[in-house]
N, C-alpha and C. Protein backbone atom coordinates (compact mmCIF):
# COMPACT_ATOMS: atom_id res chain seq x y z
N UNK A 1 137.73 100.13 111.09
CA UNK A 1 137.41 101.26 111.94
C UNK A 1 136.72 102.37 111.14
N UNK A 2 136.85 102.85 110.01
CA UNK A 2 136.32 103.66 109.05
C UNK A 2 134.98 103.36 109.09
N UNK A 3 134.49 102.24 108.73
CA UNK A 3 132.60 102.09 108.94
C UNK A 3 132.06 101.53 110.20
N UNK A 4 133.20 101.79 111.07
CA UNK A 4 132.57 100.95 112.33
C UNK A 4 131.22 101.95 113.01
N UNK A 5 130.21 101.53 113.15
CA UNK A 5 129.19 101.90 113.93
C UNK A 5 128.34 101.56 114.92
N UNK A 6 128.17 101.99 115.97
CA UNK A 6 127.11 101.28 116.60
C UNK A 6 125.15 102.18 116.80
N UNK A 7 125.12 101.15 117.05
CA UNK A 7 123.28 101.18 116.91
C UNK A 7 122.64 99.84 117.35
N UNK A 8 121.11 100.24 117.69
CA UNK A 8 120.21 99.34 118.08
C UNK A 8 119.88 98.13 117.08
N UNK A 9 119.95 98.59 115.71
CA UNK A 9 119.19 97.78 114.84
C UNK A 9 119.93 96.38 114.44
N UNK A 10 119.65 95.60 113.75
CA UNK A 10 119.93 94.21 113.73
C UNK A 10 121.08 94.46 112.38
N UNK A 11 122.62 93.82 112.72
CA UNK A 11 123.31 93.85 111.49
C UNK A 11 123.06 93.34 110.44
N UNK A 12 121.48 92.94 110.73
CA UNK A 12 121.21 92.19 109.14
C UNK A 12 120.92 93.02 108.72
N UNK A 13 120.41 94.73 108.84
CA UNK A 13 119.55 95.26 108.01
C UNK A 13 121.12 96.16 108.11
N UNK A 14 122.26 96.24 108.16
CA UNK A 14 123.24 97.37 107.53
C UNK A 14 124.34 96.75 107.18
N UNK A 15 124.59 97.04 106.09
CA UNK A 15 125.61 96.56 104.93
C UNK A 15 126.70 98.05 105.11
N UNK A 16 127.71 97.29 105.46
CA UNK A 16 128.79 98.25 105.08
C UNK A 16 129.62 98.44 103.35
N UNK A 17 129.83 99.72 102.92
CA UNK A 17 129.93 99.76 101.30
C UNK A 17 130.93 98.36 101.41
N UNK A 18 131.91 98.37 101.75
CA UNK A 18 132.76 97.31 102.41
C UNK A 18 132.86 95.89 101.55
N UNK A 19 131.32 95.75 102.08
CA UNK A 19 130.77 94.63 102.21
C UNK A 19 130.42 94.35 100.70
N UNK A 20 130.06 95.52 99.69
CA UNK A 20 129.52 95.06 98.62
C UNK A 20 130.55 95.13 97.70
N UNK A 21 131.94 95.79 97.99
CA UNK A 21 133.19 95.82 97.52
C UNK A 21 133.35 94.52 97.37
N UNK A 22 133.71 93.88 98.83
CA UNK A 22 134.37 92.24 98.71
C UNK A 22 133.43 91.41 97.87
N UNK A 23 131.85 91.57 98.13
CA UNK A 23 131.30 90.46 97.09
C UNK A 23 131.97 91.07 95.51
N UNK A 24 131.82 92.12 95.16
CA UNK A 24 132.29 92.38 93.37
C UNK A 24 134.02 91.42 93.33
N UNK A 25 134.21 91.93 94.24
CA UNK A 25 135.79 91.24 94.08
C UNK A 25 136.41 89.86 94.66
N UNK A 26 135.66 89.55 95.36
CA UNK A 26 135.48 87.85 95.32
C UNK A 26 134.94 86.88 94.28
N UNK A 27 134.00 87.58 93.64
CA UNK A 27 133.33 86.87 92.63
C UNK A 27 134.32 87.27 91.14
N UNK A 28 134.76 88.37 91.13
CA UNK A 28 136.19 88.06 90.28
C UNK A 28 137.26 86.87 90.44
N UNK A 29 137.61 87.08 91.68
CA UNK A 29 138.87 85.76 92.24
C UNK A 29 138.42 84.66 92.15
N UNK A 30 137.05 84.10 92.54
CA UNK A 30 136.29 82.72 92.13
C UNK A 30 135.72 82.34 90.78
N UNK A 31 135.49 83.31 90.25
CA UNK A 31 134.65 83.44 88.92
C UNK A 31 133.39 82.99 88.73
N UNK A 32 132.33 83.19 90.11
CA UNK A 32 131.84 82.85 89.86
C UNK A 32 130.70 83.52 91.98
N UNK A 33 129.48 83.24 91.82
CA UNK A 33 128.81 84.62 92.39
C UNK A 33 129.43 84.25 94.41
N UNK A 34 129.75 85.16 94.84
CA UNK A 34 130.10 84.74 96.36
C UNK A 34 129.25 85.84 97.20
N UNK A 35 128.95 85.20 98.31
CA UNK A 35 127.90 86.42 99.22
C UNK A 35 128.92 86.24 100.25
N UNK A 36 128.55 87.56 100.71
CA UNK A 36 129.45 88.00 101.64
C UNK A 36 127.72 88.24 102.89
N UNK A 37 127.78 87.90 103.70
CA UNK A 37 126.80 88.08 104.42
C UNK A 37 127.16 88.84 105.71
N UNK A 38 126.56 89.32 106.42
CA UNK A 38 126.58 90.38 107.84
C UNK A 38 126.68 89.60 108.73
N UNK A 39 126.22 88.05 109.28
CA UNK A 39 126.09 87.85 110.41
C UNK A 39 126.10 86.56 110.13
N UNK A 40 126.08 85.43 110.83
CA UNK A 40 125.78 84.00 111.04
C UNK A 40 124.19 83.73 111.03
N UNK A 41 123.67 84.67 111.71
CA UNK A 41 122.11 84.37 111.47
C UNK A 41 121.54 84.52 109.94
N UNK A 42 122.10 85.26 109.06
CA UNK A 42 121.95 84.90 107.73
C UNK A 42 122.65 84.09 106.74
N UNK A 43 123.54 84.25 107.56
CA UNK A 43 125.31 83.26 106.81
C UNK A 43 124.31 81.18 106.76
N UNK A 44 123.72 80.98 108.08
CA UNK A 44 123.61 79.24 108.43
C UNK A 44 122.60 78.72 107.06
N UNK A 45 121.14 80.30 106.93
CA UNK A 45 120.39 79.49 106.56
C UNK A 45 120.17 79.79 105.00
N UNK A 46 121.58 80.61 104.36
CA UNK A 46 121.75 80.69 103.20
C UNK A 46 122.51 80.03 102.50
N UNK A 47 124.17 79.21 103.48
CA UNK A 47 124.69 78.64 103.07
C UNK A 47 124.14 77.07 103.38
N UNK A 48 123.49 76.56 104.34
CA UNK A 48 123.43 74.97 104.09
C UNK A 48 122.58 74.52 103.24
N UNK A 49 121.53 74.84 102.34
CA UNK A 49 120.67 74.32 101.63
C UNK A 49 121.88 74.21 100.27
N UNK A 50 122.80 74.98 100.28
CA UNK A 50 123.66 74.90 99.22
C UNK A 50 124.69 73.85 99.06
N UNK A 51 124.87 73.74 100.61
CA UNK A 51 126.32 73.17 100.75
C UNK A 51 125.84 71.56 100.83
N UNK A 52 124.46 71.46 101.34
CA UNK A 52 124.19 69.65 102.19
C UNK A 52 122.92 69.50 100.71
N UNK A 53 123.49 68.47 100.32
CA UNK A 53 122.56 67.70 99.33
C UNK A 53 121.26 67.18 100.19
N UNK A 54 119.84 66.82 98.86
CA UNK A 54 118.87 66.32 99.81
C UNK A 54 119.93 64.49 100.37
N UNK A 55 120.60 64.21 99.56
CA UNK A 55 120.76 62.69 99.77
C UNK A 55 122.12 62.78 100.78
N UNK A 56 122.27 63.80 101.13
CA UNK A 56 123.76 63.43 102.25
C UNK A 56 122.81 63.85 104.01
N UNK A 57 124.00 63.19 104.85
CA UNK A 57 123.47 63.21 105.75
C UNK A 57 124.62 64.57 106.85
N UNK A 58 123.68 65.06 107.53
CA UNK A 58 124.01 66.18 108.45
C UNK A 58 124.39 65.62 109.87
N UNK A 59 125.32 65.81 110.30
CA UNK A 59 125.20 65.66 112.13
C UNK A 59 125.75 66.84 112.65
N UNK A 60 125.09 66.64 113.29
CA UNK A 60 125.46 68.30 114.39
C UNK A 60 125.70 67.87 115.79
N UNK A 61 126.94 68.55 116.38
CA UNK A 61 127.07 68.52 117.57
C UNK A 61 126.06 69.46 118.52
N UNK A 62 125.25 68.75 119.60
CA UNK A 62 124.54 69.18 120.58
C UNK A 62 124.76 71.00 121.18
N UNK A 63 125.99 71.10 120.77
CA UNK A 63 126.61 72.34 120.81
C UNK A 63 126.45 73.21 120.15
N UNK A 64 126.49 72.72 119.20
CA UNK A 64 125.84 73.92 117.63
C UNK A 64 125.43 74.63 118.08
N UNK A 65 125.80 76.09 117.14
CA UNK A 65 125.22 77.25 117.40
C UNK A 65 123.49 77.39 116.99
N UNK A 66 122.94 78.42 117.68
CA UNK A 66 121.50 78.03 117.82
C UNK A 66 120.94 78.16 115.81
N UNK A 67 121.95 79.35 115.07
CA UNK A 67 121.13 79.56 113.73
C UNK A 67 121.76 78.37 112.94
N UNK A 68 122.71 77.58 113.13
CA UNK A 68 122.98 76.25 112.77
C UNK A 68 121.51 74.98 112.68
N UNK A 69 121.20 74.86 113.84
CA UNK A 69 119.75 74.25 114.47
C UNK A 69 118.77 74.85 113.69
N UNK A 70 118.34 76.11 113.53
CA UNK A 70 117.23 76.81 113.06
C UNK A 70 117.43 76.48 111.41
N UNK A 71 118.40 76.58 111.08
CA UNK A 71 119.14 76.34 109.67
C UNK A 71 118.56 75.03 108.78
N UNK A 72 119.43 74.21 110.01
CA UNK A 72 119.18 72.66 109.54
C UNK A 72 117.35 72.01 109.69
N UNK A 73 116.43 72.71 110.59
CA UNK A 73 115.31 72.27 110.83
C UNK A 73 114.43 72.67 109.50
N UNK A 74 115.15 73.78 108.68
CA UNK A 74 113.97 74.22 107.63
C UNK A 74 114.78 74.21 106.43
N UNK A 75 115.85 72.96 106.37
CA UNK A 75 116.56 72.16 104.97
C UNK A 75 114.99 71.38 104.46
N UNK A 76 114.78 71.64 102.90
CA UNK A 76 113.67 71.15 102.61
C UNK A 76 113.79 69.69 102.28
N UNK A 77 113.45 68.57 102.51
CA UNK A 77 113.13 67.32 102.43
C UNK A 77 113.75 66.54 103.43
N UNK A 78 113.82 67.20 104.41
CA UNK A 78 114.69 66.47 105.27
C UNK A 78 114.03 65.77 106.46
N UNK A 79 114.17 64.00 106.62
CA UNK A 79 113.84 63.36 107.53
C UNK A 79 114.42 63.51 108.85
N UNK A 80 113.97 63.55 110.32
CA UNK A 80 114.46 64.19 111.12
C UNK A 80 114.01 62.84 112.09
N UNK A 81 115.16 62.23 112.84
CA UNK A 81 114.82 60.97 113.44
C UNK A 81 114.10 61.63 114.70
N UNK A 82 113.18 60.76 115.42
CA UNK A 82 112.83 60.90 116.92
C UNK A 82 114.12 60.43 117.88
N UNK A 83 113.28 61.85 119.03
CA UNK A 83 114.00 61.53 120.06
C UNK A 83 113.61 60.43 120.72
């Protein structure tokens, strides 16, 4: 409640101090670098290029959220079967 704000602009462009607290102090507890991100729309297409090897395979439920989809379409080397 202390940094809660509202506004028009996109939570990607406002970082609460908050926010840059938990990354310093997460990356203590892990030892090693952790992002703390604002939203899912930056969270999908920063964490899967990390998390999915070029040689493993992805399935997604039809359901998936849409920055999941947007995510997985611009994984670099990735063969994409026809419909």
């Amino acid at each position: 409640m202390r940094y809660e704000a509202r506004c028009s602009s996109s939570r990607t462009y406002v970082q609460a101090p908050s926010c840059v607290e938990l990354d310093v102090r997460l990356d203590e507890l892990f030892g090693r670098r952790v992002l703390v991100v604002p939203c899912t729309t930056v969270g999908h297409p920063t964490a899967l290029p990390v998390l999915i090897g070029s040689h493993q395979a992805l399935i997604i439920d039809p359901q998936v959220h849409h920055g999941v989809r947007e995510a997985v379409n611009h994984l670099p080397g990735r063969e994409r079967p026809s419909r």
